[in-house]
N, C-alpha and C. Protein backbone atom coordinates (compact mmCIF):
# COMPACT_ATOMS: atom_id res chain seq x y z
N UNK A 1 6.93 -2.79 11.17
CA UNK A 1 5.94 -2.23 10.27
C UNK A 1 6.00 -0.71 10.38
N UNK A 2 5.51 -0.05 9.41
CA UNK A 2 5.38 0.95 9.50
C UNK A 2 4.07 1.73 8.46
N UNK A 3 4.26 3.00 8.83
CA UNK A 3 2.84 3.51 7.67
C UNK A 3 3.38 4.75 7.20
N UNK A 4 3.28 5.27 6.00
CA UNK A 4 3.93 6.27 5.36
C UNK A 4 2.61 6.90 4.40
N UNK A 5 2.33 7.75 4.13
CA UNK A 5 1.39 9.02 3.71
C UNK A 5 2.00 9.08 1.77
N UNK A 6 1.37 9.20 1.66
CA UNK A 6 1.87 9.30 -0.66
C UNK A 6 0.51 10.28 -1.07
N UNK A 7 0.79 10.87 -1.56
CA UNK A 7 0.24 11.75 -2.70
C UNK A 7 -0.30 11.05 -3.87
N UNK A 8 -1.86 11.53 -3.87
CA UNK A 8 -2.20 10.39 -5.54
C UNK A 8 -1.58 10.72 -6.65
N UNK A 9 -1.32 12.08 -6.79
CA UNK A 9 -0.76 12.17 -7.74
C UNK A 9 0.41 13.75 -7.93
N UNK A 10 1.59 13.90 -8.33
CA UNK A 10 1.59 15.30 -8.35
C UNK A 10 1.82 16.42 -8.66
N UNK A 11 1.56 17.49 -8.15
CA UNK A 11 1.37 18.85 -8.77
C UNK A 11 2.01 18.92 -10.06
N UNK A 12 3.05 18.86 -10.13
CA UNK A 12 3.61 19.08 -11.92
C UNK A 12 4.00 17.90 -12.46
N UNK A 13 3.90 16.97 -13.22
CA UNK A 13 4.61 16.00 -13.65
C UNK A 13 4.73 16.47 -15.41
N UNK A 14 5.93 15.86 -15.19
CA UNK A 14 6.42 15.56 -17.07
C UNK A 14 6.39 14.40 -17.91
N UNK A 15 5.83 13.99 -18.82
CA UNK A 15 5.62 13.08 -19.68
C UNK A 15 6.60 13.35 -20.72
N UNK A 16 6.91 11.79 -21.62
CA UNK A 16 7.42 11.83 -22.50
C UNK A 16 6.50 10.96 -23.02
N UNK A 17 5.88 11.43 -24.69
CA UNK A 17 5.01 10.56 -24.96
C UNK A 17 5.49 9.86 -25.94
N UNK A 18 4.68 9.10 -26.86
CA UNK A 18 5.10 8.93 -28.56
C UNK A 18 3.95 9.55 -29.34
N UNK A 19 4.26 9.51 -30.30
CA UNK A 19 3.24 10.70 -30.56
C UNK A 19 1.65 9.77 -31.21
N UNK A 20 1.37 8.29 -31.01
CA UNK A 20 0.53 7.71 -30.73
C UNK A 20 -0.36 7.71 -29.99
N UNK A 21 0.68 7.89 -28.70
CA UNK A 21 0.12 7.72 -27.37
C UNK A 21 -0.54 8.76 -26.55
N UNK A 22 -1.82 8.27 -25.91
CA UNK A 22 -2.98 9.61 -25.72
C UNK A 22 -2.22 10.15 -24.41
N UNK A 23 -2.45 10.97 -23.97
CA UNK A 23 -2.22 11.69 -22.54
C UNK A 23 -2.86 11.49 -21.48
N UNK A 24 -2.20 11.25 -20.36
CA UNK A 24 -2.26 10.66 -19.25
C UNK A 24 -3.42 11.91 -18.55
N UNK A 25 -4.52 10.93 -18.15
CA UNK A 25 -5.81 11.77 -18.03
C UNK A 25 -5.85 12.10 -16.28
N UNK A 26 -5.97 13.18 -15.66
CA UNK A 26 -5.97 13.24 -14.20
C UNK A 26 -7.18 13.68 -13.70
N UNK A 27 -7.99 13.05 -12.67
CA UNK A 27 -9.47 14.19 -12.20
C UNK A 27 -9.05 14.28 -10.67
N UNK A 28 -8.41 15.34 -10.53
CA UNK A 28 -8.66 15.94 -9.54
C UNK A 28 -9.42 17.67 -9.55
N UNK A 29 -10.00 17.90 -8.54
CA UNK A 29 -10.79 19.08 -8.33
C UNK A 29 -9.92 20.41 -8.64
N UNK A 30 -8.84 20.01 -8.18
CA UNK A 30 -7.62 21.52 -8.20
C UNK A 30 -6.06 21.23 -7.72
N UNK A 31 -4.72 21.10 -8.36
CA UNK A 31 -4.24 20.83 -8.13
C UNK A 31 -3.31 21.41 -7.16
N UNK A 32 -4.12 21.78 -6.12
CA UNK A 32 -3.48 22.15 -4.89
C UNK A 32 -4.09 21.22 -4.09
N UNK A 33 -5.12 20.68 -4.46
CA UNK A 33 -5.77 19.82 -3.01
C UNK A 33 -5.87 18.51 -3.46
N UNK A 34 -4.50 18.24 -3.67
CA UNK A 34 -4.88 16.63 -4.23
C UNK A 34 -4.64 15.75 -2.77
N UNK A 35 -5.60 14.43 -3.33
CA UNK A 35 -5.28 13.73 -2.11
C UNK A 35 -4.58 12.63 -1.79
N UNK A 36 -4.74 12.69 -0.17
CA UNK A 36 -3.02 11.41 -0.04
C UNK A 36 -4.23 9.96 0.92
N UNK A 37 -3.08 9.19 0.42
CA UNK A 37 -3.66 7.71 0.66
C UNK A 37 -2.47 7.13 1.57
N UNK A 38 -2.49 6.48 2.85
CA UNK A 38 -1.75 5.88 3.79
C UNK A 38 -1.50 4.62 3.22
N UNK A 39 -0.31 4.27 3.64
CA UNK A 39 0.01 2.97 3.21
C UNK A 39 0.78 2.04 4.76
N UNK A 40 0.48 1.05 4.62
CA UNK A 40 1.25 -0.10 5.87
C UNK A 40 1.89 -0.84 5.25
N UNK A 41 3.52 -0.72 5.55
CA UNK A 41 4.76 -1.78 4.79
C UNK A 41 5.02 -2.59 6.16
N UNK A 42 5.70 -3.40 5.78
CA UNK A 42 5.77 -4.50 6.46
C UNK A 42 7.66 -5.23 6.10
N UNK A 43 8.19 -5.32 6.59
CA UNK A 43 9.69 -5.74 6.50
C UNK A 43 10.42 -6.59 7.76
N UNK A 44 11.28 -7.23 7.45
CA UNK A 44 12.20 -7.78 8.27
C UNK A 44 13.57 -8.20 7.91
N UNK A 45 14.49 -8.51 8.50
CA UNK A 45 15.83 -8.59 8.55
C UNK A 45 16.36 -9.40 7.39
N UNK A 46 16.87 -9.52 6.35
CA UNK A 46 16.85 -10.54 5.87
C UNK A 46 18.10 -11.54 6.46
N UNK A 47 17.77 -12.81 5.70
CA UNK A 47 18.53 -13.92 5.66
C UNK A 47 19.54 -14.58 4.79
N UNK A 48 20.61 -14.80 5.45
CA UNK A 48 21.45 -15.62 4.20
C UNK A 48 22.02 -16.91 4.44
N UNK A 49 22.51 -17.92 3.83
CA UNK A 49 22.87 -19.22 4.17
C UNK A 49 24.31 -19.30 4.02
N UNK A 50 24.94 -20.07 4.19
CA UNK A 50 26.44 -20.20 4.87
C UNK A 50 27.50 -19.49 3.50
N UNK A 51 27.05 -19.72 2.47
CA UNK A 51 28.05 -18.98 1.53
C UNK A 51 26.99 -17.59 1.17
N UNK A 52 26.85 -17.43 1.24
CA UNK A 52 26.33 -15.71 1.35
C UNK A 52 25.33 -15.27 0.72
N UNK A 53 24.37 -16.14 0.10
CA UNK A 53 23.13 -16.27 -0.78
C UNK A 53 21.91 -15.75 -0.11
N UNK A 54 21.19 -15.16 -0.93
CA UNK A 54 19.86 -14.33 -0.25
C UNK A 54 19.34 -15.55 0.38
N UNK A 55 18.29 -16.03 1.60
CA UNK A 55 17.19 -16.98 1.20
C UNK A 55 16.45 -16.30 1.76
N UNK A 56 15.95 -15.60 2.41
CA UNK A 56 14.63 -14.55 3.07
C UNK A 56 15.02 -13.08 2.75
N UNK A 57 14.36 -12.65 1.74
CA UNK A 57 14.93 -10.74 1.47
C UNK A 57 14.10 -9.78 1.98
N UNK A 58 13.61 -10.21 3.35
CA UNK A 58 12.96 -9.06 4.27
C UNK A 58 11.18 -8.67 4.11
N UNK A 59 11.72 -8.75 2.98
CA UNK A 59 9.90 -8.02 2.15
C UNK A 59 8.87 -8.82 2.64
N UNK A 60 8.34 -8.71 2.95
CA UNK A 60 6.90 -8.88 3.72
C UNK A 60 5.40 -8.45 3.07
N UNK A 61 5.34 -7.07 3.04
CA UNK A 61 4.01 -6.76 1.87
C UNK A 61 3.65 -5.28 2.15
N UNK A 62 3.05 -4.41 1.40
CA UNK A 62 2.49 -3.34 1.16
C UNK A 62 1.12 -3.30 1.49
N UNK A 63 0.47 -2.26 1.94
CA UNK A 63 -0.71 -2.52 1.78
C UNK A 63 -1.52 -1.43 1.98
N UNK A 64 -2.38 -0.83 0.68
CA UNK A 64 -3.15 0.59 0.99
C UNK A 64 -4.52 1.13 1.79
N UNK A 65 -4.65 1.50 2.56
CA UNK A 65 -5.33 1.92 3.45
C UNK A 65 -6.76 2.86 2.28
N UNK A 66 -6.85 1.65 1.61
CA UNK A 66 -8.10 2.19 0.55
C UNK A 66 -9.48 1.38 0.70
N UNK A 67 -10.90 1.93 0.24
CA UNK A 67 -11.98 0.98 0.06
C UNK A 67 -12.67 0.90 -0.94
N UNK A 68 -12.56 -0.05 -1.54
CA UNK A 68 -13.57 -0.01 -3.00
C UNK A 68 -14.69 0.17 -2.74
N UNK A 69 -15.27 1.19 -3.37
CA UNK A 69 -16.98 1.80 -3.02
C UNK A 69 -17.43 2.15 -4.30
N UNK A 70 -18.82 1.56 -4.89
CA UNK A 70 -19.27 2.23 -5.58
C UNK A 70 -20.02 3.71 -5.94
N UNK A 71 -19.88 4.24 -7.10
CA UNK A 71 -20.32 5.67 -7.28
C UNK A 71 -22.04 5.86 -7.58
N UNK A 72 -21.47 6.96 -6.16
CA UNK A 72 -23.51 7.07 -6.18
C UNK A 72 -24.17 7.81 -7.25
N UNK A 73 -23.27 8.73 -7.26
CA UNK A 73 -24.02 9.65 -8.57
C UNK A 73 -23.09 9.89 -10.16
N UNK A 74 -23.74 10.18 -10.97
CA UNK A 74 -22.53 10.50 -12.25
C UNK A 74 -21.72 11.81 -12.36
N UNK A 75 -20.97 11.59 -12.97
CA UNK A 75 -20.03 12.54 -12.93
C UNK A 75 -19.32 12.76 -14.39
N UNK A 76 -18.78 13.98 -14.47
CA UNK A 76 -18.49 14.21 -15.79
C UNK A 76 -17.04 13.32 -15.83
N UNK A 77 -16.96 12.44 -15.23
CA UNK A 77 -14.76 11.83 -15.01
C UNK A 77 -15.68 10.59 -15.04
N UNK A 78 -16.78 9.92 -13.90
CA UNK A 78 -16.83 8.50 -14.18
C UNK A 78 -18.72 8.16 -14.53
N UNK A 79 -19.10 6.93 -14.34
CA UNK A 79 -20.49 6.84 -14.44
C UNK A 79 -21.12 6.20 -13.08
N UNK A 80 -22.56 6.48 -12.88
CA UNK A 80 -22.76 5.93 -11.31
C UNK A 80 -22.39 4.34 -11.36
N UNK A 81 -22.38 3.58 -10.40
CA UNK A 81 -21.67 2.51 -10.31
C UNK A 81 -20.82 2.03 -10.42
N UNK A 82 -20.00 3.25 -10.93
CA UNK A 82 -18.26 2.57 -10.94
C UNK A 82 -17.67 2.24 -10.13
N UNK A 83 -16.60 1.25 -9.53
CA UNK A 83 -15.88 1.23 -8.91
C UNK A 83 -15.03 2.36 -8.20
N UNK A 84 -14.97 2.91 -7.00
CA UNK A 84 -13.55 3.69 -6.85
C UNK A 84 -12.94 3.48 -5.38
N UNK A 85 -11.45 3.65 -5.44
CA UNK A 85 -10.69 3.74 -4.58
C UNK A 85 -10.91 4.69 -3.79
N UNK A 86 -11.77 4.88 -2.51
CA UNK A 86 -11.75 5.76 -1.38
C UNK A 86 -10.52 5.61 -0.31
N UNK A 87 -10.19 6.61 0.30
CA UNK A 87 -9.36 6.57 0.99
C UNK A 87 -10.04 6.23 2.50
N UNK A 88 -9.34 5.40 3.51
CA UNK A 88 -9.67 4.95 4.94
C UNK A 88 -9.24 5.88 6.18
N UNK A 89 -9.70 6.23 6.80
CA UNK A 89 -9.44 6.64 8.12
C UNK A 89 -8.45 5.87 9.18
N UNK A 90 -7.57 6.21 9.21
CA UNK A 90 -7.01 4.62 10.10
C UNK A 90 -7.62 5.64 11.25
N UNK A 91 -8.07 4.63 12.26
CA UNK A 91 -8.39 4.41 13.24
C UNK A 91 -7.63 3.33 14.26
N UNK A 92 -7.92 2.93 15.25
CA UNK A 92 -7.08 1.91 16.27
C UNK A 92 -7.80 0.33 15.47
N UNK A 93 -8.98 0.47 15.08
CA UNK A 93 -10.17 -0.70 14.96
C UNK A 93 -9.64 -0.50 13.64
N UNK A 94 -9.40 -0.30 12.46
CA UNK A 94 -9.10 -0.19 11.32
C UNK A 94 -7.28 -1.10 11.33
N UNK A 95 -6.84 0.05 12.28
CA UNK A 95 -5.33 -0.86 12.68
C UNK A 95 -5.44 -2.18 12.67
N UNK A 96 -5.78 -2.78 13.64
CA UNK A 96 -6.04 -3.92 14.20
C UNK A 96 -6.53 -4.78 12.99
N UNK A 97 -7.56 -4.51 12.47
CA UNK A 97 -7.98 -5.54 11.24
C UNK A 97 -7.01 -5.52 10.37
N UNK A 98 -6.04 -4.48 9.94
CA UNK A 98 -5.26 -4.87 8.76
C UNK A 98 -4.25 -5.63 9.41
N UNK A 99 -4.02 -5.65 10.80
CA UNK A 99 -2.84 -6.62 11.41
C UNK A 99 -3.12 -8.01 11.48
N UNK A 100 -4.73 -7.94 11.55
CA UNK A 100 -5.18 -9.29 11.77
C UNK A 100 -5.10 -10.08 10.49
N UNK A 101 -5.90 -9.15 9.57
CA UNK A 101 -6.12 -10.08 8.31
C UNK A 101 -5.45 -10.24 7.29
N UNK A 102 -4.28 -9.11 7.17
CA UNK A 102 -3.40 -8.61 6.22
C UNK A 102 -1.92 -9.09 6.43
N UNK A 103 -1.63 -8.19 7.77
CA UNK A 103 -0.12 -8.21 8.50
C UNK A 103 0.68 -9.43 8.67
N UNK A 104 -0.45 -9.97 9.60
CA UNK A 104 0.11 -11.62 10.34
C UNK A 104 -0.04 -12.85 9.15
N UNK A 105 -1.00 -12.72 8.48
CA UNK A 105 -1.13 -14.34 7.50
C UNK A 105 -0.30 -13.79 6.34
N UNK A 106 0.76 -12.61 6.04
CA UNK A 106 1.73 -12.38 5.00
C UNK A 106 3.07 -13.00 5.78
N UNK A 107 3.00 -12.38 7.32
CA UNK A 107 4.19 -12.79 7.89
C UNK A 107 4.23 -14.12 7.83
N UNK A 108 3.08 -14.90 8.14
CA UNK A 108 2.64 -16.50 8.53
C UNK A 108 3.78 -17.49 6.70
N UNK A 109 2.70 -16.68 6.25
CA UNK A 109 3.41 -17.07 4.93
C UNK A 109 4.62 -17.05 3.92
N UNK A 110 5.14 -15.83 4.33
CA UNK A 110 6.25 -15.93 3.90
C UNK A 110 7.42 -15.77 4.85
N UNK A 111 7.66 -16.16 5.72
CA UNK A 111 8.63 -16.23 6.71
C UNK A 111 9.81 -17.26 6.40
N UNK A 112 10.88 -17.35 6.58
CA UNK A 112 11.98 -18.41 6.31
C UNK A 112 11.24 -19.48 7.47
N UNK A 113 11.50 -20.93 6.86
CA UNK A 113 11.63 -22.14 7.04
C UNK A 113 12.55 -22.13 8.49
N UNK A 114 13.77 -21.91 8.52
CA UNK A 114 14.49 -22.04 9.25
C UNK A 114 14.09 -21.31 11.13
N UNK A 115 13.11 -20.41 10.80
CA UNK A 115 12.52 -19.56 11.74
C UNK A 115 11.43 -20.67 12.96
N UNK A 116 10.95 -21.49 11.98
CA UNK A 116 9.46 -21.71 12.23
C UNK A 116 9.72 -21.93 14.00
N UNK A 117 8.57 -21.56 14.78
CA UNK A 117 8.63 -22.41 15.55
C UNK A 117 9.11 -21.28 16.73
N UNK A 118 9.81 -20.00 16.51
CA UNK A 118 10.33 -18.88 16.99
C UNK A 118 9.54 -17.94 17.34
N UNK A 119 9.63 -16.90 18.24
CA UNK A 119 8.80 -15.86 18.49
C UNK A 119 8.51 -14.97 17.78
N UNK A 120 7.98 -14.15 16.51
CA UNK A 120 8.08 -13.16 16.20
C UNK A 120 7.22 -12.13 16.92
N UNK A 121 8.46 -10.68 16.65
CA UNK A 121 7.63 -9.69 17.45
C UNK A 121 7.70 -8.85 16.62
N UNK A 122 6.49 -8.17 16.32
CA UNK A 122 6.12 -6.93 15.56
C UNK A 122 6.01 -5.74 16.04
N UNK A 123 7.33 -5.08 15.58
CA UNK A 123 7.92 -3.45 16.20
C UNK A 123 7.09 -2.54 14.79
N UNK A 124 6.28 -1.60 15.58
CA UNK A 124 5.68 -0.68 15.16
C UNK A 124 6.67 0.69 14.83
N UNK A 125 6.95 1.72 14.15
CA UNK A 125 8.39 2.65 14.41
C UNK A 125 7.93 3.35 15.21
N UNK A 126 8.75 3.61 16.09
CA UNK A 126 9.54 4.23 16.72
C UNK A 126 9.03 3.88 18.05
N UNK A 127 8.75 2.37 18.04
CA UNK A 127 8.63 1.61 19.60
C UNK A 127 9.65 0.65 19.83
């Protein structure tokens, strides 16, 4: 597993539109301080069967270190009660729950057949 840092959105982008199509709307405060959201991927080795065919292709799952919270007050971008994507603090206790509830029942589930029954060990990078 690992965790990697992304940008919501950034500083210059280029569009190609049609000339239908409205323009891609952004609210951030200033586009120097935009903000970044952590992410936890998840991968393993893949598998193949005796003539050389994928059957396990590693992928495991994504997963954003976000919390849906509703909006307390209005705003000129949304209205109070909207839904929004806050960003999480990882913490050690934050860790742990996405390993528990997220990590292990993706591995549980999609793991090759041929495995079952084997040890898996979950290498964090650069342990």
């Amino acid at each position: 597993i690992d965790e990697k840092w992304f940008y919501m959105t950034k500083e210059n982008n280029n569009y190609y539109l049609l000339p239908d199509e409205p323009r891609p709307f952004r609210t951030v405060h200033n586009k120097n301080n935009i903000g970044k959201v952590m992410f936890l991927t998840a991968v393993a080795k893949p598998r193949y069967n005796e003539v050389g065919e994928v059957t396990f292709d590693g992928k495991i799952g994504t997963w954003a270190f976000v919390q849906e919270t509703r909006a307390q007050k209005n705003s000129k971008n949304r209205d109070k009660g909207t839904l929004e994507l806050k960003p999480v603090k990882v913490t050690r206790d934050v860790m742990r729950e996405y390993l528990c509830q997220k990590v292990i029942p993706a591995i549980q589930e999609r793991w090759p057949a041929e495995d079952v029954g084997r040890t898996i060990y979950i290498q964090q990078d650069n342990a």
